[in-house]
C-alpha atoms as a PDB file:
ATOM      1  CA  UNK A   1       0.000   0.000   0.000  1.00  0.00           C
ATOM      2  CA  UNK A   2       1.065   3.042  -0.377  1.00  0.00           C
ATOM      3  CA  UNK A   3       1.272   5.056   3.007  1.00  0.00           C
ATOM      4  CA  UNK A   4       2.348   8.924   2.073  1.00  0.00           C
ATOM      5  CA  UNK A   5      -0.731   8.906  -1.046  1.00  0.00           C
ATOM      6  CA  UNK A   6      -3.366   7.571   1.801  1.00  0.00           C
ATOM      7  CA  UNK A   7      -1.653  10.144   4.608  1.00  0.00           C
ATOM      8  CA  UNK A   8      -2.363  13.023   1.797  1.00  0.00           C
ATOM      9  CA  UNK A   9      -6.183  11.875   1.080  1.00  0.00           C
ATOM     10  CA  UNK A  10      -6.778  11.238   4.567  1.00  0.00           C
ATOM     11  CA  UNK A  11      -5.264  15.083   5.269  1.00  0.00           C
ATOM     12  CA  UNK A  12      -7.741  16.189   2.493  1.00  0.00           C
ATOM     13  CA  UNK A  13     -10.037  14.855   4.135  1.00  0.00           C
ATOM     14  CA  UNK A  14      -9.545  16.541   7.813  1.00  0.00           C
ATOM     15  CA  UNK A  15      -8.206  12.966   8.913  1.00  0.00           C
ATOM     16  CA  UNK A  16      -4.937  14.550  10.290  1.00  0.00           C
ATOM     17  CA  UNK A  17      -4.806  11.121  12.936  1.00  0.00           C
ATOM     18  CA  UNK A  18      -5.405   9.283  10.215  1.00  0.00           C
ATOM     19  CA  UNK A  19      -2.769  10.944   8.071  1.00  0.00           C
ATOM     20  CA  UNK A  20      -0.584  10.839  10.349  1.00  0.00           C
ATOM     21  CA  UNK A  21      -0.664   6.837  11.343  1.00  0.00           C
ATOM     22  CA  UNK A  22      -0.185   6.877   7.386  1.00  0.00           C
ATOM     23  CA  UNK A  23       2.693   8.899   7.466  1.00  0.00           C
ATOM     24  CA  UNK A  24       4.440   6.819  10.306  1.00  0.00           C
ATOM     25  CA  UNK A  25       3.359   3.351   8.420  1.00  0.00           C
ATOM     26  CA  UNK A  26       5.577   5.395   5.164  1.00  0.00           C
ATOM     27  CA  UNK A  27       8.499   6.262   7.358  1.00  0.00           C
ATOM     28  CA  UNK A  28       8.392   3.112   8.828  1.00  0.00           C
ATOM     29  CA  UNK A  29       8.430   1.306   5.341  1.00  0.00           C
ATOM     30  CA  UNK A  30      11.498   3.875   4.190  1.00  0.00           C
ATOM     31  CA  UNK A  31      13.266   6.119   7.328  1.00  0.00           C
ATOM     32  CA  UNK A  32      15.169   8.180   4.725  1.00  0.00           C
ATOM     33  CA  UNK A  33      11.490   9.357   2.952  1.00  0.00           C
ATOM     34  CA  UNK A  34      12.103  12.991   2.836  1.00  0.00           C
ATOM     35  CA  UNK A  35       8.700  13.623   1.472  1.00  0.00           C
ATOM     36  CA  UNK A  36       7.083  11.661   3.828  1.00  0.00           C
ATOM     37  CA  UNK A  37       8.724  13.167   7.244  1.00  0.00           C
ATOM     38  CA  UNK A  38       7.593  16.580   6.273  1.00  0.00           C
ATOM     39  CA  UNK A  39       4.508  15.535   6.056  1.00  0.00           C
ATOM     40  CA  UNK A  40       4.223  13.736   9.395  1.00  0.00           C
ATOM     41  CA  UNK A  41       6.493  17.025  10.844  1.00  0.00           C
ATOM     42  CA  UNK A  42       3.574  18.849   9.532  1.00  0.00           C
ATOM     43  CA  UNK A  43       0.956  16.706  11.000  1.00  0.00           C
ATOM     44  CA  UNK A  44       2.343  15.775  13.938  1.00  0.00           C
ATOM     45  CA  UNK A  45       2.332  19.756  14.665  1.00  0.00           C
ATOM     46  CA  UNK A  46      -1.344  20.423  14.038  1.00  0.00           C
ATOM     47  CA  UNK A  47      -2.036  17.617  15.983  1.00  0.00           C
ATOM     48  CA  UNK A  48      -0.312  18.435  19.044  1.00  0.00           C
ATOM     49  CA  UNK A  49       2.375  15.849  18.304  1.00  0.00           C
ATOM     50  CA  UNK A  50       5.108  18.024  19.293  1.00  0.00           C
ATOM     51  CA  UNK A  51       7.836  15.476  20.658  1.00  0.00           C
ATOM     52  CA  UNK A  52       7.113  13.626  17.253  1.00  0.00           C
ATOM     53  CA  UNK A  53       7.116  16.782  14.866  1.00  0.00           C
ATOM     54  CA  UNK A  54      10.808  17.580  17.025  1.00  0.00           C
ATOM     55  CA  UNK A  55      11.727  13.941  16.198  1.00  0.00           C
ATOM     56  CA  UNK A  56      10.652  14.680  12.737  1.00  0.00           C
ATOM     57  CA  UNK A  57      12.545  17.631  12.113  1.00  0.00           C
ATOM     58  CA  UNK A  58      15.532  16.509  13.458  1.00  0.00           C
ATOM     59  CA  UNK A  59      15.399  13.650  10.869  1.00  0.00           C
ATOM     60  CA  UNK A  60      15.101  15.789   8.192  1.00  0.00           C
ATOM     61  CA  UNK A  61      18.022  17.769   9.365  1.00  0.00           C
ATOM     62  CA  UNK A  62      20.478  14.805   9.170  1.00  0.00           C
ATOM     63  CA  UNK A  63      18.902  14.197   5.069  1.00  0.00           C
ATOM     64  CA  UNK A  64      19.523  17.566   4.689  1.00  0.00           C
ATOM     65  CA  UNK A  65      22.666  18.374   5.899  1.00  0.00           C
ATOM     66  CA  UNK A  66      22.868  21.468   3.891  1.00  0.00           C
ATOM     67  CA  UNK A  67      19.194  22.774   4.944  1.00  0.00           C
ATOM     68  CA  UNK A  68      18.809  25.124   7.994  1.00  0.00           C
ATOM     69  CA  UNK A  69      15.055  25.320   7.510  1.00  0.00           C
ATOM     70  CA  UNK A  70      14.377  21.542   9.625  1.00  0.00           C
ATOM     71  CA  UNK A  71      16.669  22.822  12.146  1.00  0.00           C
ATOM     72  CA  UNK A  72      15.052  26.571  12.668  1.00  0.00           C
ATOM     73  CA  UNK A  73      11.688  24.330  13.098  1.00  0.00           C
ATOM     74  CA  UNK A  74      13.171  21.885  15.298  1.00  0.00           C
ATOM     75  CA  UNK A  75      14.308  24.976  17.648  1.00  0.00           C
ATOM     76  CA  UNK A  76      11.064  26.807  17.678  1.00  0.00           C
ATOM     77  CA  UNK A  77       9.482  23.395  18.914  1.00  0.00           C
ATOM     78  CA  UNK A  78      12.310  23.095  21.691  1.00  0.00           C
ATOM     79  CA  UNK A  79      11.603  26.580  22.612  1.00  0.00           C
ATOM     80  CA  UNK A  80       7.817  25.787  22.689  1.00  0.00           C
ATOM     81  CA  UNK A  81       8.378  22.455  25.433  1.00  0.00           C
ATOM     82  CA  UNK A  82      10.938  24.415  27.196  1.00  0.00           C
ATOM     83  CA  UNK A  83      13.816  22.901  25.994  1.00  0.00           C
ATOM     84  CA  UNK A  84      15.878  25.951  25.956  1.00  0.00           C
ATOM     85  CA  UNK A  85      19.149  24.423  25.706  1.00  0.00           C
ATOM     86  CA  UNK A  86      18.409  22.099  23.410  1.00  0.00           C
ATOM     87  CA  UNK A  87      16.811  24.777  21.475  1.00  0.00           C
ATOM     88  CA  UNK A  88      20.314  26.759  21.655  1.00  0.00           C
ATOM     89  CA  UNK A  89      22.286  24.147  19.993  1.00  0.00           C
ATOM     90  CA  UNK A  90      19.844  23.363  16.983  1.00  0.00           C
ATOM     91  CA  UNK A  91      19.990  27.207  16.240  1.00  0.00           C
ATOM     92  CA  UNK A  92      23.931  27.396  16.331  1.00  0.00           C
ATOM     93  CA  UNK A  93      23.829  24.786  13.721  1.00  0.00           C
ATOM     94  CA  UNK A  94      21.499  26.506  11.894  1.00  0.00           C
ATOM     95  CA  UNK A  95      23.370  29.396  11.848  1.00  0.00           C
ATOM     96  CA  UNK A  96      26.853  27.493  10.642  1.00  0.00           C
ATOM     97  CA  UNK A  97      24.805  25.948   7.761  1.00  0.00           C
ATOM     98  CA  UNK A  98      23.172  29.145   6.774  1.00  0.00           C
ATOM     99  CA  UNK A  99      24.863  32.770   8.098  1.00  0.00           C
ATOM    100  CA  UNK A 100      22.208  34.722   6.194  1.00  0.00           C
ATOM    101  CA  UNK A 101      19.410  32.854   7.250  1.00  0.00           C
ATOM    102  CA  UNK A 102      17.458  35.911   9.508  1.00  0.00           C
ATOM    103  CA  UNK A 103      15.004  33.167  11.248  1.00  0.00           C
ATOM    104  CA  UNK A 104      17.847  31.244  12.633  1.00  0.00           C
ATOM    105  CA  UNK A 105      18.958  34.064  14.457  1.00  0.00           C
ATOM    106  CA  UNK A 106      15.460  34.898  16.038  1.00  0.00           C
ATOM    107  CA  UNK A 107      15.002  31.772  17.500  1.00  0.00           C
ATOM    108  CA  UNK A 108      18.577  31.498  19.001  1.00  0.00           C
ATOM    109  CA  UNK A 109      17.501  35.053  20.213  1.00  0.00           C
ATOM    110  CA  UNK A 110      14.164  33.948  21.388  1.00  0.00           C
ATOM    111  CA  UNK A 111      16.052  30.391  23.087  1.00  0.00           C
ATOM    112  CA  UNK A 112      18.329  33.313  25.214  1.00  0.00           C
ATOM    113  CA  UNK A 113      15.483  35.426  25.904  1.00  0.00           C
ATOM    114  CA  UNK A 114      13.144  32.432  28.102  1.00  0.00           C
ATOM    115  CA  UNK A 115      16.061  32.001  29.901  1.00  0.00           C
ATOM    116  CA  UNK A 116      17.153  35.703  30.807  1.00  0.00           C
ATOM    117  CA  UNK A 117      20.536  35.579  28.872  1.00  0.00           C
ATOM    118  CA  UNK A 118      19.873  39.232  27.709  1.00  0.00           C
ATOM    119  CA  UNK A 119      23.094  40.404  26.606  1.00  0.00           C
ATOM    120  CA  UNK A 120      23.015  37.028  24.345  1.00  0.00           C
ATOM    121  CA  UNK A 121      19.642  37.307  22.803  1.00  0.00           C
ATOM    122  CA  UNK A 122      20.168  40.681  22.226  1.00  0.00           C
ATOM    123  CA  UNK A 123      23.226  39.772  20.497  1.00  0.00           C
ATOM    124  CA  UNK A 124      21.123  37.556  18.027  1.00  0.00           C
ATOM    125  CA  UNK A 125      18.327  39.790  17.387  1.00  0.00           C
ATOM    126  CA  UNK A 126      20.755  42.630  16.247  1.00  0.00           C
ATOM    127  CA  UNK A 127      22.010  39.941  13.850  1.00  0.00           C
ATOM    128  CA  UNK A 128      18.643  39.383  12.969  1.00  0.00           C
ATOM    129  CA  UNK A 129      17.743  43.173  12.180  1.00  0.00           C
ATOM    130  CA  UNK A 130      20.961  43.653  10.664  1.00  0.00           C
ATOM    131  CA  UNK A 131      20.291  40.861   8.017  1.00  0.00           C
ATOM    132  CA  UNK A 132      17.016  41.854   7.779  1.00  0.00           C
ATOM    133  CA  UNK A 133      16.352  45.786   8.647  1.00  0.00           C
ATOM    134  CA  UNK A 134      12.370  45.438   8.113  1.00  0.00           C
ATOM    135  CA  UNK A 135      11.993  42.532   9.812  1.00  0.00           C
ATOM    136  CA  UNK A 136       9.067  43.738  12.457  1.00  0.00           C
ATOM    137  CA  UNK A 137       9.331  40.403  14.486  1.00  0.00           C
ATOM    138  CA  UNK A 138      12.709  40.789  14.859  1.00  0.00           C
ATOM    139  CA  UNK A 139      12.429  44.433  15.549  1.00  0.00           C
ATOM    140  CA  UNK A 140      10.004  43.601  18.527  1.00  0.00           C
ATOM    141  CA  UNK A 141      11.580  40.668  19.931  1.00  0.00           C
ATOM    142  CA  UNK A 142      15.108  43.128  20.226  1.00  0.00           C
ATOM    143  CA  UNK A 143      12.988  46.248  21.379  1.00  0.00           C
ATOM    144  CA  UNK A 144      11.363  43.642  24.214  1.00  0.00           C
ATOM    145  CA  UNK A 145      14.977  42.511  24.941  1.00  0.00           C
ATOM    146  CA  UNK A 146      16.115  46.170  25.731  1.00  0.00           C
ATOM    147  CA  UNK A 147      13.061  46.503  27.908  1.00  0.00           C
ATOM    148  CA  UNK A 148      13.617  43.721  29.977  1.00  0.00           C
ATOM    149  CA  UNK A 149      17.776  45.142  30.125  1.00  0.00           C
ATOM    150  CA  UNK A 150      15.963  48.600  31.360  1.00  0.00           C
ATOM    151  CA  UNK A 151      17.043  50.365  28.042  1.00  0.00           C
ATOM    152  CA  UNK A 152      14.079  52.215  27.332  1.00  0.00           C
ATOM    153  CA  UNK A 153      14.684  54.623  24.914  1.00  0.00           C
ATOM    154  CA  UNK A 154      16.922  51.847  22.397  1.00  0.00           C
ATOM    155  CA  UNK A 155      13.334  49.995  23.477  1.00  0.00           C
ATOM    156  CA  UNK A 156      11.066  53.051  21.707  1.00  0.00           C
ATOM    157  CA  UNK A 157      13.438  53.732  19.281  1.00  0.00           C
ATOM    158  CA  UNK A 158      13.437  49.589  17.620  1.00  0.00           C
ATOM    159  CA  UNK A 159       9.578  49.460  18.731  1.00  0.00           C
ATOM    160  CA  UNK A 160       8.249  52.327  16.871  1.00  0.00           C
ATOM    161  CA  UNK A 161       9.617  51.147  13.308  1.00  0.00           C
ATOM    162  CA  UNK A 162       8.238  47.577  14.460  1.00  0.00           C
ATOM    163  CA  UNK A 163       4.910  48.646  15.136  1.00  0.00           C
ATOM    164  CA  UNK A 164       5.017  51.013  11.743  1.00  0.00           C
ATOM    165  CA  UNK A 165       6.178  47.494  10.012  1.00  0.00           C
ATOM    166  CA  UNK A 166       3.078  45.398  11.991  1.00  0.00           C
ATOM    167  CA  UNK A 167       0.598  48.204  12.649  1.00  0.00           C
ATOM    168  CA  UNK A 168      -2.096  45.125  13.430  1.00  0.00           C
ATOM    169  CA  UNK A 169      -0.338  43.679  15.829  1.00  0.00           C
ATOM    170  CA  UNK A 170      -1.687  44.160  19.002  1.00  0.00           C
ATOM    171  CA  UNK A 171       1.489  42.583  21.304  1.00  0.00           C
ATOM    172  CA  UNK A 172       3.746  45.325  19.367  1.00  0.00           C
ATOM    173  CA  UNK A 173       1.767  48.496  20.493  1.00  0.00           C
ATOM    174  CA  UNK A 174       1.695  47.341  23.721  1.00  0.00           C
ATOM    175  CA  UNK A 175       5.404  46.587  24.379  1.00  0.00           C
ATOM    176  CA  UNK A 176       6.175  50.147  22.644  1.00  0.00           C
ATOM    177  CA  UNK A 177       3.264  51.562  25.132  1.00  0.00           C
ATOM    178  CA  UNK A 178       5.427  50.073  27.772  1.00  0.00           C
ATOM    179  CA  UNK A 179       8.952  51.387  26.383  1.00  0.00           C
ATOM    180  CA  UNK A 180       7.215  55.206  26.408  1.00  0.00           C
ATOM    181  CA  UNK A 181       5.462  54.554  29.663  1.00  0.00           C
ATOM    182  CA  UNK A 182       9.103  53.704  31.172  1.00  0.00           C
ATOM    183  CA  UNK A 183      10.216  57.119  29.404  1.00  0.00           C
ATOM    184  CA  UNK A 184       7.338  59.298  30.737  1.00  0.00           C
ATOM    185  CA  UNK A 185       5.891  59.783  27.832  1.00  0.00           C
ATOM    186  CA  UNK A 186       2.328  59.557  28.880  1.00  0.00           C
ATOM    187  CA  UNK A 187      -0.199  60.313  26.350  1.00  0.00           C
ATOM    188  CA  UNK A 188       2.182  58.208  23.956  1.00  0.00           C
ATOM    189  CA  UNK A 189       1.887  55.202  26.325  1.00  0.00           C
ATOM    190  CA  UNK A 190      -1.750  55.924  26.240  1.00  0.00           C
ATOM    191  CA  UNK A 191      -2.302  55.889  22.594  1.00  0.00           C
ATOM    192  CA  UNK A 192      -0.028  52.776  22.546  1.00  0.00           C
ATOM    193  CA  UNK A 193      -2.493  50.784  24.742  1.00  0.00           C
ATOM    194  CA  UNK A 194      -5.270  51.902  23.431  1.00  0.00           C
ATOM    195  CA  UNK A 195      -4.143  50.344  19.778  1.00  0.00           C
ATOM    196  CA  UNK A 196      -3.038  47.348  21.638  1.00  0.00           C
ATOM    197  CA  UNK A 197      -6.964  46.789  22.971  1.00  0.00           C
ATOM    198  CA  UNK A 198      -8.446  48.473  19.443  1.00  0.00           C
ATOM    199  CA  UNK A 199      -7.048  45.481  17.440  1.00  0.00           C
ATOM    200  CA  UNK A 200      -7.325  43.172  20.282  1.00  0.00           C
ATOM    201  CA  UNK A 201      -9.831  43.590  22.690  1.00  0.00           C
ATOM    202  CA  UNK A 202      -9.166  40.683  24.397  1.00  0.00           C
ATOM    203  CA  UNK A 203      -5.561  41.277  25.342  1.00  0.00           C
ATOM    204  CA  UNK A 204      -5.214  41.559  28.971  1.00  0.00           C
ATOM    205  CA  UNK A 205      -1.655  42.366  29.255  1.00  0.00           C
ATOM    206  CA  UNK A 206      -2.739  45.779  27.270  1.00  0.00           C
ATOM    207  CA  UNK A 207      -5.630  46.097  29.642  1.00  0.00           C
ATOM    208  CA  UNK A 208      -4.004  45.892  32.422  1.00  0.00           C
ATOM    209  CA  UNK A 209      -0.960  48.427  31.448  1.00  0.00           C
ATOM    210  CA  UNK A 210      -3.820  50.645  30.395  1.00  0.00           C
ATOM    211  CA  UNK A 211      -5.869  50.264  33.754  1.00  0.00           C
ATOM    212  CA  UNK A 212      -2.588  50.745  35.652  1.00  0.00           C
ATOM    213  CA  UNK A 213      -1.936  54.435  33.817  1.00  0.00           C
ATOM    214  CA  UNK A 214      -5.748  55.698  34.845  1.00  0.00           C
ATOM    215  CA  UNK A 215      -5.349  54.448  38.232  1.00  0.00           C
ATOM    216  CA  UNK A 216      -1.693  56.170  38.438  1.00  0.00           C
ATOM    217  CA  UNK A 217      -3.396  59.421  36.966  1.00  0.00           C
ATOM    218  CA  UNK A 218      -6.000  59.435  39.032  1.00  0.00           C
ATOM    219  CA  UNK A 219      -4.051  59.156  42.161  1.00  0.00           C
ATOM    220  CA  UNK A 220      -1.975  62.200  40.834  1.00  0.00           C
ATOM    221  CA  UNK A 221      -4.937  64.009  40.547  1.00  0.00           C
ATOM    222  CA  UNK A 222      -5.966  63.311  43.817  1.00  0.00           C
ATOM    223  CA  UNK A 223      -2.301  64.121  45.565  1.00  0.00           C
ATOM    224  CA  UNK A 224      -2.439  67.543  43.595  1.00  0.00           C
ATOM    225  CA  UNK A 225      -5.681  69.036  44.640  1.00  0.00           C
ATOM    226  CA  UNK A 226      -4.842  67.852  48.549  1.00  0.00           C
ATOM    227  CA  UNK A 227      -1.525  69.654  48.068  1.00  0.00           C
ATOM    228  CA  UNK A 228      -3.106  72.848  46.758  1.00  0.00           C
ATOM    229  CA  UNK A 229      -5.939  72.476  49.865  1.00  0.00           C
ATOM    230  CA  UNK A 230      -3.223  72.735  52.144  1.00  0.00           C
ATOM    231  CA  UNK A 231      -1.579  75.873  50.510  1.00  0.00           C
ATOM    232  CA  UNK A 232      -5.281  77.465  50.777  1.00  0.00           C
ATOM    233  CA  UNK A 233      -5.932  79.706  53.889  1.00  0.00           C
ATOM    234  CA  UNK A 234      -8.613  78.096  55.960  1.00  0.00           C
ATOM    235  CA  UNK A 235     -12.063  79.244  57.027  1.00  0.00           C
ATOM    236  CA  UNK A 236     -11.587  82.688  58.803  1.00  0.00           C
ATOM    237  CA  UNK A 237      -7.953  82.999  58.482  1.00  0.00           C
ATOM    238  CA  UNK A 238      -6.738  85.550  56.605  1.00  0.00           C
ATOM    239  CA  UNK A 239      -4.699  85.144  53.542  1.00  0.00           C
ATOM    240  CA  UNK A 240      -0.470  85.663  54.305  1.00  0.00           C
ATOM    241  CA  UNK A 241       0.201  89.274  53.349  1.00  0.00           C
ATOM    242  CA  UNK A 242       2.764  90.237  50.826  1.00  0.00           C
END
């Protein structure tokens, strides 16, 4: 029988199981089937499969030995289970088989950044923008690095082309909203956060920031018109002379 044609119908049909006990019945029958574990990478993915789609991947790395693109995947997985090390070392081969490959770089970046190696994944995200100036992922995944390092204005500066680059993004907004919040730059922050909850009104992180800013506002407000009470003369006392 043949395996990888029934995995393909059975995908057609919305059988991704299916497709993918096909797939593993093709492998099976030839381990070196290129065709058949990109499939079941593929279908192990959408079906939650994760271990398997990293298994997968890796396999296809070793066929491909000149190929970052199985590797980059096989990070982003590791990444995803928490396998940040592991992660690390996929990437760094990636990167050795492919030096102008931008995604490579983000995901070494993003493998540093989970574990608070800042200085490290900053490192590879300024490869990744250098490769790749308009690259708004990349642009937002260094701008969040220099906020979590306390650099707020490099933060705003990298933020505000990556939110020009992904203007419906809502995570984007919200970590430049941050970056001018951190600078003082209020009504900025504001309008940040409120494009954060426009395209996403679900997002709570934006919610919250926003939420925070009123409540910080508010109790501004409140401190200033106590302070000027105090400076006012009270009932029956005369006003200080000149």
């Amino acid at each position: 029988m043949d395996h990888l044609s029934r995995a393909h119908l059975l995908r057609d049909w919305d059988d991704l199981a299916g497709a993918l006990t096909e797939c593993r019945r093709a492998i099976h029958d030839a381990p070196d089937d290129v065709a058949a574990l990109a499939l079941a990478a593929e279908l192990a993915g959408l079906t939650g499969r994760t271990d398997l789609a990293v298994r997968a991947h890796a396999q296809l790395g070793r066929l491909l030995p000149l190929d970052a693109r199985p590797l980059v995947r096989q990070a982003r997985l590791l990444v995803s289970l928490g396998r940040h090390a592991e992660a690390v070392s996929v990437g760094e081969e990636a990167v050795l088989r492919n030096p102008e490959y931008v995604e490579a770089y983000q995901v070494l970046g993003r493998a540093h950044l989970v574990q608070g190696e800042l200085a490290k994944a900053m490192l590879r995200f300024e490869q990744a923008v250098h490769l790749h100036p308009e690259h708004g992922y990349a642009l937002n995944n260094l701008g969040l690095t220099y906020l979590r390092a306390g650099e707020a204005q490099k933060a705003a500066d990298v933020l505000v082309r990556a939110a020009e680059l992904l203007p419906h993004v809502a995570y984007v907004h919200n970590n430049l909203g941050v970056a001018y919040e951190r600078l003082g730059q209020v009504e900025e922050a504001r309008a940040a956060y409120a494009a954060a909850m426009h395209l996403s009104p679900r997002y709570v992180q934006a919610r919250v920031n926003a939420d925070r800013m009123r409540r910080t506002a508010h109790a501004d407000m409140a401190g200033a018109r106590t302070a000027r009470e105090q400076l006012l003369p009270s009932q029956g006392e005369a006003p200080a002379s000149r």
